[in-house]
PDB file of N, CA and C in Angstrom:
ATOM      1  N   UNK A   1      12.249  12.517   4.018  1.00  0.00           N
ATOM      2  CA  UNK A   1      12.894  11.246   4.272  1.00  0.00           C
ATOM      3  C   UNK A   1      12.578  10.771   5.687  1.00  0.00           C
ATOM      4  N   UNK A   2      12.528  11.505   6.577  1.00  0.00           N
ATOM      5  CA  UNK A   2      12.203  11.258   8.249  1.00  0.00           C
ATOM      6  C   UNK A   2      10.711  10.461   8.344  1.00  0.00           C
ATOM      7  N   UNK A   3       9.775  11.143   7.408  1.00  0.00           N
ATOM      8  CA  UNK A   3       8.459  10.991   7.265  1.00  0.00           C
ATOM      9  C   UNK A   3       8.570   9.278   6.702  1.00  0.00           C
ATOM     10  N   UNK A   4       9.103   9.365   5.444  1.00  0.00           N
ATOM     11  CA  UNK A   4       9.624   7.476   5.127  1.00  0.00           C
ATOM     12  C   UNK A   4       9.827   6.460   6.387  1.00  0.00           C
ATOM     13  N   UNK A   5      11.062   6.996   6.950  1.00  0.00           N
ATOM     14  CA  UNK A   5      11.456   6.150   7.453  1.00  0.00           C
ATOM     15  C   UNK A   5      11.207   5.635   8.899  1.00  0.00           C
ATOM     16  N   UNK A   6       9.825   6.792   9.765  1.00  0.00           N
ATOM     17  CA  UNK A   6       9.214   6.888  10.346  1.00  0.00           C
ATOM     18  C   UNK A   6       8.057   5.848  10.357  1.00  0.00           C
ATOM     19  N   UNK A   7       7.304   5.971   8.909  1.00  0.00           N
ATOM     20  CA  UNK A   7       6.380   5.480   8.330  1.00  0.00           C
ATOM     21  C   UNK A   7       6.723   4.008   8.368  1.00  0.00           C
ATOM     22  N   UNK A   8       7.934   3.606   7.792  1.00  0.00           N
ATOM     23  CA  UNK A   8       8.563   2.392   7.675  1.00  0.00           C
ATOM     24  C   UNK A   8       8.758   1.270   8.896  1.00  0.00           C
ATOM     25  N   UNK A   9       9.345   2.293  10.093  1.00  0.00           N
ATOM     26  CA  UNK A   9       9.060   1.633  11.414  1.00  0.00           C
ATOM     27  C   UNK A   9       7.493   1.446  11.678  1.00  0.00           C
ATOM     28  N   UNK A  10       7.001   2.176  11.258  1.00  0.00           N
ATOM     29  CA  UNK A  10       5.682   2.042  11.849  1.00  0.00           C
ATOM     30  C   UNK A  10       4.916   0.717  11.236  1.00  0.00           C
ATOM     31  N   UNK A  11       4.958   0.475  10.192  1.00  0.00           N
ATOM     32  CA  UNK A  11       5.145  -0.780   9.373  1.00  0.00           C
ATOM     33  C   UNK A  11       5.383  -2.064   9.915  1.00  0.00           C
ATOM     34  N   UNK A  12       6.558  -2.012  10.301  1.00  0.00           N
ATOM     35  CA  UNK A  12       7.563  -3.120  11.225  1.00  0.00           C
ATOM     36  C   UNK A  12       6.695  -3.487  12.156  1.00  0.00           C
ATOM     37  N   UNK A  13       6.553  -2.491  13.228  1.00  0.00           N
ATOM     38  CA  UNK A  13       6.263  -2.160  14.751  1.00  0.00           C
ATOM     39  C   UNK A  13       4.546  -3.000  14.549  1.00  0.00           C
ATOM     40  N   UNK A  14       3.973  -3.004  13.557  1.00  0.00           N
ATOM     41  CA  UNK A  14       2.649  -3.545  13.112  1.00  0.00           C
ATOM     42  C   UNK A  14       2.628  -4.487  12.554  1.00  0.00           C
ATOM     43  N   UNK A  15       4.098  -5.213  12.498  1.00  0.00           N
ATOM     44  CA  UNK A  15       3.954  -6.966  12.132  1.00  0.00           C
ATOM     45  C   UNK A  15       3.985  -7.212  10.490  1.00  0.00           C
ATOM     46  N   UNK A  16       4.268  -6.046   9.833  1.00  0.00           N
ATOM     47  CA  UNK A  16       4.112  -6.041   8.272  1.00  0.00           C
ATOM     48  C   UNK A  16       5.405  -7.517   7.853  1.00  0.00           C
ATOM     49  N   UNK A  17       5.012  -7.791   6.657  1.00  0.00           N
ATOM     50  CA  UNK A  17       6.049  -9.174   6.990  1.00  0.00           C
ATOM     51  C   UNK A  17       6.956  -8.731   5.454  1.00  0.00           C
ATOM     52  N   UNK A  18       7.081  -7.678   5.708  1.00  0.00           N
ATOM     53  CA  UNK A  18       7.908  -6.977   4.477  1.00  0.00           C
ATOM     54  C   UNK A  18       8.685  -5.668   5.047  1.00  0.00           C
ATOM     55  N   UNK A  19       9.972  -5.834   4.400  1.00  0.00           N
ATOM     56  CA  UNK A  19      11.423  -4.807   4.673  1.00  0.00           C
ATOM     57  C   UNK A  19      10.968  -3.459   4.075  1.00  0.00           C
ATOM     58  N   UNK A  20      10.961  -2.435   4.758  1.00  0.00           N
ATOM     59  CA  UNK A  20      11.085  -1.015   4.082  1.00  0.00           C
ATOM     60  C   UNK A  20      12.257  -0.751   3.328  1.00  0.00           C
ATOM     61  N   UNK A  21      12.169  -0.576   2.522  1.00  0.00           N
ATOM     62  CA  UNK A  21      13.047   0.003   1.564  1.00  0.00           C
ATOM     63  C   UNK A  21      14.121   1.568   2.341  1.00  0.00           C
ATOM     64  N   UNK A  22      14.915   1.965   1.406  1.00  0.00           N
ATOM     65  CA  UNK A  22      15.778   3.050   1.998  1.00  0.00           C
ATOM     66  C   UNK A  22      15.131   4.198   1.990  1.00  0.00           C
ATOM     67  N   UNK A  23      14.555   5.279   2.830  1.00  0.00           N
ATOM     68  CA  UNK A  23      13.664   6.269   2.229  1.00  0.00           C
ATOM     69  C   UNK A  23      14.683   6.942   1.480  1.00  0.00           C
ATOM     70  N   UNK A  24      14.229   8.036   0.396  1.00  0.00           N
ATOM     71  CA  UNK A  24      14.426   8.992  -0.392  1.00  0.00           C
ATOM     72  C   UNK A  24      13.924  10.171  -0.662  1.00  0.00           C
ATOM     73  N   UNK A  25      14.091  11.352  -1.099  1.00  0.00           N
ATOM     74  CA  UNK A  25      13.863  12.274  -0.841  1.00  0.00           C
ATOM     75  C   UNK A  25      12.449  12.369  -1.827  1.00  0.00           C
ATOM     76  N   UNK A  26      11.525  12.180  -1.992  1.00  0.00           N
ATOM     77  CA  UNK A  26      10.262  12.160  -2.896  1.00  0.00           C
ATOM     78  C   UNK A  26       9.092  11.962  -2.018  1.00  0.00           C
ATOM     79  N   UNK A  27       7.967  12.624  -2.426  1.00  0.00           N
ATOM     80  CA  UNK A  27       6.357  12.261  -2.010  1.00  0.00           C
ATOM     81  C   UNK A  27       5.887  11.038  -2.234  1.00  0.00           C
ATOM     82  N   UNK A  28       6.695  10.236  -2.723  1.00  0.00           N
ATOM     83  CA  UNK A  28       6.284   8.734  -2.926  1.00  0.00           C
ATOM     84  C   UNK A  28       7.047   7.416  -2.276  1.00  0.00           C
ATOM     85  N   UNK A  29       6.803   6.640  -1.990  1.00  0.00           N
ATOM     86  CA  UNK A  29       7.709   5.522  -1.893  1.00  0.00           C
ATOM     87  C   UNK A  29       6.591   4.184  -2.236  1.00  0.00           C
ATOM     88  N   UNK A  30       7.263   3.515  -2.407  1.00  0.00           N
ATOM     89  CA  UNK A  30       6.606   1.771  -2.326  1.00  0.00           C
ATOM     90  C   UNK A  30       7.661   0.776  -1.904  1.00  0.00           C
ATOM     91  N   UNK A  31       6.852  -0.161  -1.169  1.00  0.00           N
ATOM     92  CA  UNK A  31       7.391  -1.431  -0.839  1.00  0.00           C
ATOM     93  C   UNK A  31       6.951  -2.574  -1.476  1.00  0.00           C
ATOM     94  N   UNK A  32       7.557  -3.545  -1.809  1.00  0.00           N
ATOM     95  CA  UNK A  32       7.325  -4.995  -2.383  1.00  0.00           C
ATOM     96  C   UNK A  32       6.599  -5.449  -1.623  1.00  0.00           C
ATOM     97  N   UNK A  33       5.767  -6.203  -1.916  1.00  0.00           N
ATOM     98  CA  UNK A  33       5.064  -7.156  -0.705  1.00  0.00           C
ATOM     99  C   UNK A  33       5.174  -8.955  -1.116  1.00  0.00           C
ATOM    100  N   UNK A  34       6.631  -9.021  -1.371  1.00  0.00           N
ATOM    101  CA  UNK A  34       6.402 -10.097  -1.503  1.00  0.00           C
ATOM    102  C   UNK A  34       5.691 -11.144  -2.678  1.00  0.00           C
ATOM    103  N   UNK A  35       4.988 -10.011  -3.544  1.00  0.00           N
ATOM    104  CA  UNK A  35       4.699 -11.358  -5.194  1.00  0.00           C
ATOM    105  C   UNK A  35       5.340 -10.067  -5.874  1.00  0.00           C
ATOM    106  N   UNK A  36       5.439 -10.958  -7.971  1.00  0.00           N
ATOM    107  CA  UNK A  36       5.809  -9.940  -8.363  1.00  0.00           C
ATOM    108  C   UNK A  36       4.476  -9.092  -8.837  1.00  0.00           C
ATOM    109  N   UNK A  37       4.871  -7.939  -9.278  1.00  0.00           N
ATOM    110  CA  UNK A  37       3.654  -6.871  -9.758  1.00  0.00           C
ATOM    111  C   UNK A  37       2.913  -6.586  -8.329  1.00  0.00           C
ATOM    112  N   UNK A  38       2.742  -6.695  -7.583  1.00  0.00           N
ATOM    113  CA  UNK A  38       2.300  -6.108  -6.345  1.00  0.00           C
ATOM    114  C   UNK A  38       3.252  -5.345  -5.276  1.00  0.00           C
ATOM    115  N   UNK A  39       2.892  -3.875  -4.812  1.00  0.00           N
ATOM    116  CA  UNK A  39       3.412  -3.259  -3.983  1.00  0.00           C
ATOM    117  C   UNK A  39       2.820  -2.223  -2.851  1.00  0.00           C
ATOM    118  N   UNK A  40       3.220  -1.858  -2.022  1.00  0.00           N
ATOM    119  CA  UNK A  40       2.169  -1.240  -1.309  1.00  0.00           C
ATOM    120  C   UNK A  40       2.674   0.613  -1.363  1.00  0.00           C
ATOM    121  N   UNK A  41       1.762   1.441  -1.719  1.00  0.00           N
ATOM    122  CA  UNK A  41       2.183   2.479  -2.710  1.00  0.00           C
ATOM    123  C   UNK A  41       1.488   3.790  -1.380  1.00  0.00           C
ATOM    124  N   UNK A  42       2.617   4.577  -1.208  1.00  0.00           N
ATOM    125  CA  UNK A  42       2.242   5.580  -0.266  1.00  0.00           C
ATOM    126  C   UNK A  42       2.981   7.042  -1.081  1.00  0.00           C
ATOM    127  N   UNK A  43       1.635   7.874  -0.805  1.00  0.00           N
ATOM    128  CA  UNK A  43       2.364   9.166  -1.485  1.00  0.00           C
ATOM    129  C   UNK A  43       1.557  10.105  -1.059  1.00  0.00           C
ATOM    130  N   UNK A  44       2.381  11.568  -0.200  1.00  0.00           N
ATOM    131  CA  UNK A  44       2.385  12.545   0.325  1.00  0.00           C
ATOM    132  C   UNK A  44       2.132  13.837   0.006  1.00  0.00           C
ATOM    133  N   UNK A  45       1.159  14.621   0.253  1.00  0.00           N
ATOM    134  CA  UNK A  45       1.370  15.476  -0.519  1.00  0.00           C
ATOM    135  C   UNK A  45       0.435  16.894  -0.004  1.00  0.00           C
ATOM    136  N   UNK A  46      -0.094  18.184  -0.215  1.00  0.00           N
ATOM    137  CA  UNK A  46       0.033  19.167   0.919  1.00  0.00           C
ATOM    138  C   UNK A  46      -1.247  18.779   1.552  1.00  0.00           C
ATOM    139  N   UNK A  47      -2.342  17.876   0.921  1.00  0.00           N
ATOM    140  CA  UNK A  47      -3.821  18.141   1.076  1.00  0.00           C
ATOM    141  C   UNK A  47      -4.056  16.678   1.526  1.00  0.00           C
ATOM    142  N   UNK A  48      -3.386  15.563   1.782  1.00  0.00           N
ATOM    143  CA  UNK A  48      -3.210  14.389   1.759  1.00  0.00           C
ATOM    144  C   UNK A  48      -2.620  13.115   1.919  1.00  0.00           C
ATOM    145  N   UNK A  49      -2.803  12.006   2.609  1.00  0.00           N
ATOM    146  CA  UNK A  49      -1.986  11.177   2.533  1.00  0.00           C
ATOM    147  C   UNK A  49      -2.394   9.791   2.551  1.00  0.00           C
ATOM    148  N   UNK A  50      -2.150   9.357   1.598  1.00  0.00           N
ATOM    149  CA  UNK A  50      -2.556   8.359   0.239  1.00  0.00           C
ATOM    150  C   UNK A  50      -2.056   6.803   0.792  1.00  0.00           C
ATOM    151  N   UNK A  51      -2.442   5.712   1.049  1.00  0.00           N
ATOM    152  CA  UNK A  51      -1.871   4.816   1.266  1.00  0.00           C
ATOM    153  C   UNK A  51      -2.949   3.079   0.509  1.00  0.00           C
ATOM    154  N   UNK A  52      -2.131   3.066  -0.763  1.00  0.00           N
ATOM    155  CA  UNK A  52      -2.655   1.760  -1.340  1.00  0.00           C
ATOM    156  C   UNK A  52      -2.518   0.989  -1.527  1.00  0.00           C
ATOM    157  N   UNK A  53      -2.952  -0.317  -2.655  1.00  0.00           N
ATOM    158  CA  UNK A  53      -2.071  -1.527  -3.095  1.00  0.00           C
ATOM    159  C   UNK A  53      -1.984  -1.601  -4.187  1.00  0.00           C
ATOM    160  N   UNK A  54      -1.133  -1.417  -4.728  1.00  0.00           N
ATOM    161  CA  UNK A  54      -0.756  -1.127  -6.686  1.00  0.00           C
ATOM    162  C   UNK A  54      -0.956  -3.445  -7.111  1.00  0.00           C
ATOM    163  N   UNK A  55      -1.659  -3.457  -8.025  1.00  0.00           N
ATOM    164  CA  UNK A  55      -1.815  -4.370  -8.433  1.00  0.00           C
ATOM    165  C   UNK A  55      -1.306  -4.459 -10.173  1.00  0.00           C
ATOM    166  N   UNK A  56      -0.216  -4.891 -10.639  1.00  0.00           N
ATOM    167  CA  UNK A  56       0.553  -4.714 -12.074  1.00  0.00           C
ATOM    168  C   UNK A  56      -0.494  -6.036 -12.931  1.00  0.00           C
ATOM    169  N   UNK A  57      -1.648  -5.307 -13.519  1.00  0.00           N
ATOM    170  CA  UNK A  57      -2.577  -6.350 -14.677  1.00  0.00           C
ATOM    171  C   UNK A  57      -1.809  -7.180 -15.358  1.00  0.00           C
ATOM    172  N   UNK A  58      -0.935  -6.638 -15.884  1.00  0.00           N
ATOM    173  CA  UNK A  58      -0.201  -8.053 -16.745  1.00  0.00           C
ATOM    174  C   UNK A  58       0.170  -8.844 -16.046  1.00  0.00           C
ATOM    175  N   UNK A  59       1.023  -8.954 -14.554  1.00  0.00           N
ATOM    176  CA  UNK A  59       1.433 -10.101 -14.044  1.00  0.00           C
ATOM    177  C   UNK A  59      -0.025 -11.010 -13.722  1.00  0.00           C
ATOM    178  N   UNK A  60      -1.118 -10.035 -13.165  1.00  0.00           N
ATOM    179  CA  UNK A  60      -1.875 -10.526 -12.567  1.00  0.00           C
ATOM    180  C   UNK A  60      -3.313 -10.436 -12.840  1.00  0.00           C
ATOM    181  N   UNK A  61      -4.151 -10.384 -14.559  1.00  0.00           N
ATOM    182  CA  UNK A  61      -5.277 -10.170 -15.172  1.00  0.00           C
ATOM    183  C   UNK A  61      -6.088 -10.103 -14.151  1.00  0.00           C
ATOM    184  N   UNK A  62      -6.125 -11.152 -13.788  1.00  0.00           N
ATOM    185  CA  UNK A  62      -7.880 -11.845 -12.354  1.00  0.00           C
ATOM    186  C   UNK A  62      -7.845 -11.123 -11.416  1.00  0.00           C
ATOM    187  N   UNK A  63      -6.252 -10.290 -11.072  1.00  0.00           N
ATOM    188  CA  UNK A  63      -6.813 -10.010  -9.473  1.00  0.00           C
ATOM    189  C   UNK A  63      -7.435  -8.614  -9.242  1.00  0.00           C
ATOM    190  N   UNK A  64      -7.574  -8.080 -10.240  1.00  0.00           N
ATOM    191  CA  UNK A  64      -8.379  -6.483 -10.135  1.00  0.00           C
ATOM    192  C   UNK A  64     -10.214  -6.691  -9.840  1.00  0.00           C
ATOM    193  N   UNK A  65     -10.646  -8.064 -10.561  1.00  0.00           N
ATOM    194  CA  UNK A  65     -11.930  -8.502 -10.934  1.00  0.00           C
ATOM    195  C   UNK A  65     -12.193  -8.984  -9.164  1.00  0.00           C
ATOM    196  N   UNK A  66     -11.009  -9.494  -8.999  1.00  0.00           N
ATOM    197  CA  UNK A  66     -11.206 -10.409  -7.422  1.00  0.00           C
ATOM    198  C   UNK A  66     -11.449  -9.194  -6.492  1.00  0.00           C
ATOM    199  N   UNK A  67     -10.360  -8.250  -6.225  1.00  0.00           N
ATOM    200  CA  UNK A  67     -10.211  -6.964  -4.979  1.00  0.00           C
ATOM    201  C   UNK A  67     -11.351  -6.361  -5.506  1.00  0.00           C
ATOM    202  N   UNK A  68     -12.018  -6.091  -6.637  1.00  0.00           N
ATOM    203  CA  UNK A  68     -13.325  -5.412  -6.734  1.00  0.00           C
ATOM    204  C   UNK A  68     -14.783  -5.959  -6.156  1.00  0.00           C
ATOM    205  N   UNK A  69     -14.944  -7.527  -6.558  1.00  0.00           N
ATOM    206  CA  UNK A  69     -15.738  -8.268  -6.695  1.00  0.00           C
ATOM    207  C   UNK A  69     -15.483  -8.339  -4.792  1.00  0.00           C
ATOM    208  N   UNK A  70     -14.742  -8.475  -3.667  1.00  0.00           N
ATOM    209  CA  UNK A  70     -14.411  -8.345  -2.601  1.00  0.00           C
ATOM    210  C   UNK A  70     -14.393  -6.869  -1.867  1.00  0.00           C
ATOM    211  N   UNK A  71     -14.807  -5.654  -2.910  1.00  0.00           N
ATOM    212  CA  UNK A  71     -14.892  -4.211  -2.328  1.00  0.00           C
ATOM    213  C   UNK A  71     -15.384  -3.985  -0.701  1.00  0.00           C
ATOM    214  N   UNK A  72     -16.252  -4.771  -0.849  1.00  0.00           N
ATOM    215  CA  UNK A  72     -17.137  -4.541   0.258  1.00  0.00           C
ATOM    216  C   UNK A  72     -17.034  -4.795   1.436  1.00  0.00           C
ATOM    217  N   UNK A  73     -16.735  -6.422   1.499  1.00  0.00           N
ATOM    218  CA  UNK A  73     -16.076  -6.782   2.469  1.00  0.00           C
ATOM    219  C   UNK A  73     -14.660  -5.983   2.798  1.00  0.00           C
ATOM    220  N   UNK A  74     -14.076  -6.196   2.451  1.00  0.00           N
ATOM    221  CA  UNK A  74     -13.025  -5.362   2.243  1.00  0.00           C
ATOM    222  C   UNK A  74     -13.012  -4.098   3.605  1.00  0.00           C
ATOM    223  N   UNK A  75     -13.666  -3.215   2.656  1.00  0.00           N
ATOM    224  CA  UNK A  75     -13.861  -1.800   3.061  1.00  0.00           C
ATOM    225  C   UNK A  75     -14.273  -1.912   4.680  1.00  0.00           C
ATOM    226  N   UNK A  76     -15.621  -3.689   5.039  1.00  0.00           N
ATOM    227  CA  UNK A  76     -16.186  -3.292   6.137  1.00  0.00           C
ATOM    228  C   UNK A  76     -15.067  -4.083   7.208  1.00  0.00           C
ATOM    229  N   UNK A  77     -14.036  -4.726   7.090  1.00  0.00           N
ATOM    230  CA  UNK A  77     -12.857  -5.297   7.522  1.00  0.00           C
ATOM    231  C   UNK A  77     -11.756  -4.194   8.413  1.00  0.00           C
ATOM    232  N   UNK A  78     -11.701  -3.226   7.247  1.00  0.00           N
ATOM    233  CA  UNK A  78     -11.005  -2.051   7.605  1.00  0.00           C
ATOM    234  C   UNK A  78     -11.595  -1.034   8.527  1.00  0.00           C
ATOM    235  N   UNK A  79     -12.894  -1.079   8.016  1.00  0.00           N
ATOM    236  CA  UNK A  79     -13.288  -0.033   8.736  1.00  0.00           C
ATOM    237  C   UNK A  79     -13.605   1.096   8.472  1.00  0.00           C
ATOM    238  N   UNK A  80     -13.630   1.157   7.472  1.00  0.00           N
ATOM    239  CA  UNK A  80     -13.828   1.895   5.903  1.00  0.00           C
ATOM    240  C   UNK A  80     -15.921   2.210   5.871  1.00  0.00           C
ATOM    241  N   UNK A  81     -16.628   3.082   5.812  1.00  0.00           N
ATOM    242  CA  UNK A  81     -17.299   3.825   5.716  1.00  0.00           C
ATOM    243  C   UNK A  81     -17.844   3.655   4.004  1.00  0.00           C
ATOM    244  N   UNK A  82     -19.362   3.308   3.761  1.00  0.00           N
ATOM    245  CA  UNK A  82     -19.846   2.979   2.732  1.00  0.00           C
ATOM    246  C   UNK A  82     -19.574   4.672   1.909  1.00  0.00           C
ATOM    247  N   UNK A  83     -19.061   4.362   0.339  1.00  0.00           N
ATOM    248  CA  UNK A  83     -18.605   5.242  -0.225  1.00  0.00           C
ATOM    249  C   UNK A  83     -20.063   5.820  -1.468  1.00  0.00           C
TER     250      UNK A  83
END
């Protein structure tokens, strides 16, 4: 939970324009970001630590085709290393 809610400030402290949720005792949490079917999905675990953007297809068919069709850029934005 320390690790959450740590994580959560750290969030804030970086201008995120979305509320952390309450942490809980689990390797997972997500936050809303503001549409529906989209959240930002973090999960912990002994070898790893995972931080993504869950995109829900039914609310949103097109946008898996879009964040793919945008991989690249993407990746070189972040800072992200050709895979």
């Amino acid at each position: 939970m320390d690790y959450w809610a740590a994580f959560g400030t750290f969030l804030e402290g970086r201008g995120a324009r979305f509320r952390s949720p309450k942490p809980y005792p689990s390797n997972w949490m997500s936050w809303g970001l503001g549409r529906a079917g989209t959240q930002l999905l973090g999960i912990v675990n002994a070898k790893e630590i995972l931080v993504g953007v869950d995109v829900d297809s039914r609310d949103h068919p097109s946008w898996y085709a879009k964040l793919h069709a945008d991989r690249d850029e993407t990746h070189r934005e972040l800072g992200f290393g050709p895979e």
